[in-house]
Protein backbone atom coordinates (compact mmCIF):
# COMPACT_ATOMS: atom_id res chain seq x y z
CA UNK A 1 35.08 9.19 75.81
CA UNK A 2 32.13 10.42 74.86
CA UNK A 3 29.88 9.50 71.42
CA UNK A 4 30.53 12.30 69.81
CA UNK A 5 34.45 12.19 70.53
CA UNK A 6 34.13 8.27 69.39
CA UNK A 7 32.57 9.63 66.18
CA UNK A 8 34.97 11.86 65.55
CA UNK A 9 37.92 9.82 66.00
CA UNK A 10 36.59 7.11 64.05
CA UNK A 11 35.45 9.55 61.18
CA UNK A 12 39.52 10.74 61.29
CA UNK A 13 40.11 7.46 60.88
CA UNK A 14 38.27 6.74 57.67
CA UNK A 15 38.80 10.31 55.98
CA UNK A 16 43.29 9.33 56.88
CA UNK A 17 42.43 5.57 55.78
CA UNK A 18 40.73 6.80 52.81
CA UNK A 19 43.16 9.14 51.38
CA UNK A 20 44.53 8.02 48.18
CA UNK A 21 48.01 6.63 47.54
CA UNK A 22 51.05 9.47 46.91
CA UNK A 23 52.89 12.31 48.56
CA UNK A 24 51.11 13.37 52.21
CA UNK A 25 49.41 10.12 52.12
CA UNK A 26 48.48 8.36 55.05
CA UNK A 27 49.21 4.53 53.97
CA UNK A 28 49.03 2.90 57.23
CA UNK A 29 47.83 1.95 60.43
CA UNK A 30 51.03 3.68 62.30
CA UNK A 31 50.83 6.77 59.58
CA UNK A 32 46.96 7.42 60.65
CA UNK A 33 47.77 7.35 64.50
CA UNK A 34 50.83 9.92 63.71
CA UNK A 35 48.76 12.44 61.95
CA UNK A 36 45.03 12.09 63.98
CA UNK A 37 45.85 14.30 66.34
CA UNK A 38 47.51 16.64 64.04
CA UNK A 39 44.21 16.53 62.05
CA UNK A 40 42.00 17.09 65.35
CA UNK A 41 44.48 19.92 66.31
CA UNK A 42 45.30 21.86 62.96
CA UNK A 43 42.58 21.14 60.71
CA UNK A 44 39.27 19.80 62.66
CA UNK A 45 37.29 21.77 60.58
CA UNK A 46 37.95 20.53 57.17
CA UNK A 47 36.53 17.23 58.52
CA UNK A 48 35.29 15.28 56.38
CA UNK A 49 36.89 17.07 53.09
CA UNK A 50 40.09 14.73 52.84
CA UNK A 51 41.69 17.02 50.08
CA UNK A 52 40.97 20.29 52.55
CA UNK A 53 42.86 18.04 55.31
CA UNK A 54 45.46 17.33 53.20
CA UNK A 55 45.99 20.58 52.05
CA UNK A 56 45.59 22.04 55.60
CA UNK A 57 48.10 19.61 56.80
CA UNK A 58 50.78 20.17 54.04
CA UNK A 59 50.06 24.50 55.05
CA UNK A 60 50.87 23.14 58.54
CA UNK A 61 54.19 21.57 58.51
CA UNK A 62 56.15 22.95 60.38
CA UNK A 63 53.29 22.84 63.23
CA UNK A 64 53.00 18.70 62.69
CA UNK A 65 54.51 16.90 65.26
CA UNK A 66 57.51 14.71 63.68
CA UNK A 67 55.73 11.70 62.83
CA UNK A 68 53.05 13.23 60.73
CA UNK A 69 55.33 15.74 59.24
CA UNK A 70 57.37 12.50 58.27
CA UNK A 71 54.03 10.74 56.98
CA UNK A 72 53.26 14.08 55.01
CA UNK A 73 56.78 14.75 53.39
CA UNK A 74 57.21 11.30 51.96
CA UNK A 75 57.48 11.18 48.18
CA UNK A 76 54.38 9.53 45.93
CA UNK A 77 55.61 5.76 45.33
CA UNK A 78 53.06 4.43 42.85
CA UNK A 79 52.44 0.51 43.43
């Protein structure tokens, strides 16, 4: 893999890990993996705008693959 494709991966990673808690949140380890690609494949160029990729993501549903749409249609559980 290249640096760039490391850098982008990794700054996935942080924009998913640092989404905040609620509906269409990415809470975990397993819930980032689901929805990366999705992210590199739907919405790449809302990168590094988290709310954009969230919003981009929720337009996309029914293009997620069924993890992330699973990840994106759970309801906000505060605490």
């Amino acid at each position: 893999m290249s640096v760039r494709g490391i850098f982008a991966a990794t700054l996935v990673v942080g924009v998913l890990a640092a989404l905040p808690l609620g509906a269409a949140r990415a809470e975990s380890e397993q819930d980032r993996e689901a929805c990366t690609p999705d992210v590199h494949r739907l919405c790449g160029q809302y990168i590094p705008d988290r709310d954009a990729i969230i919003q981009c993501l929720k337009h996309n549903m029914r293009n997620l693959v069924p993890a992330c749409r699973k990840v994106m249609s759970r309801p906000y559980r505060p605490g």
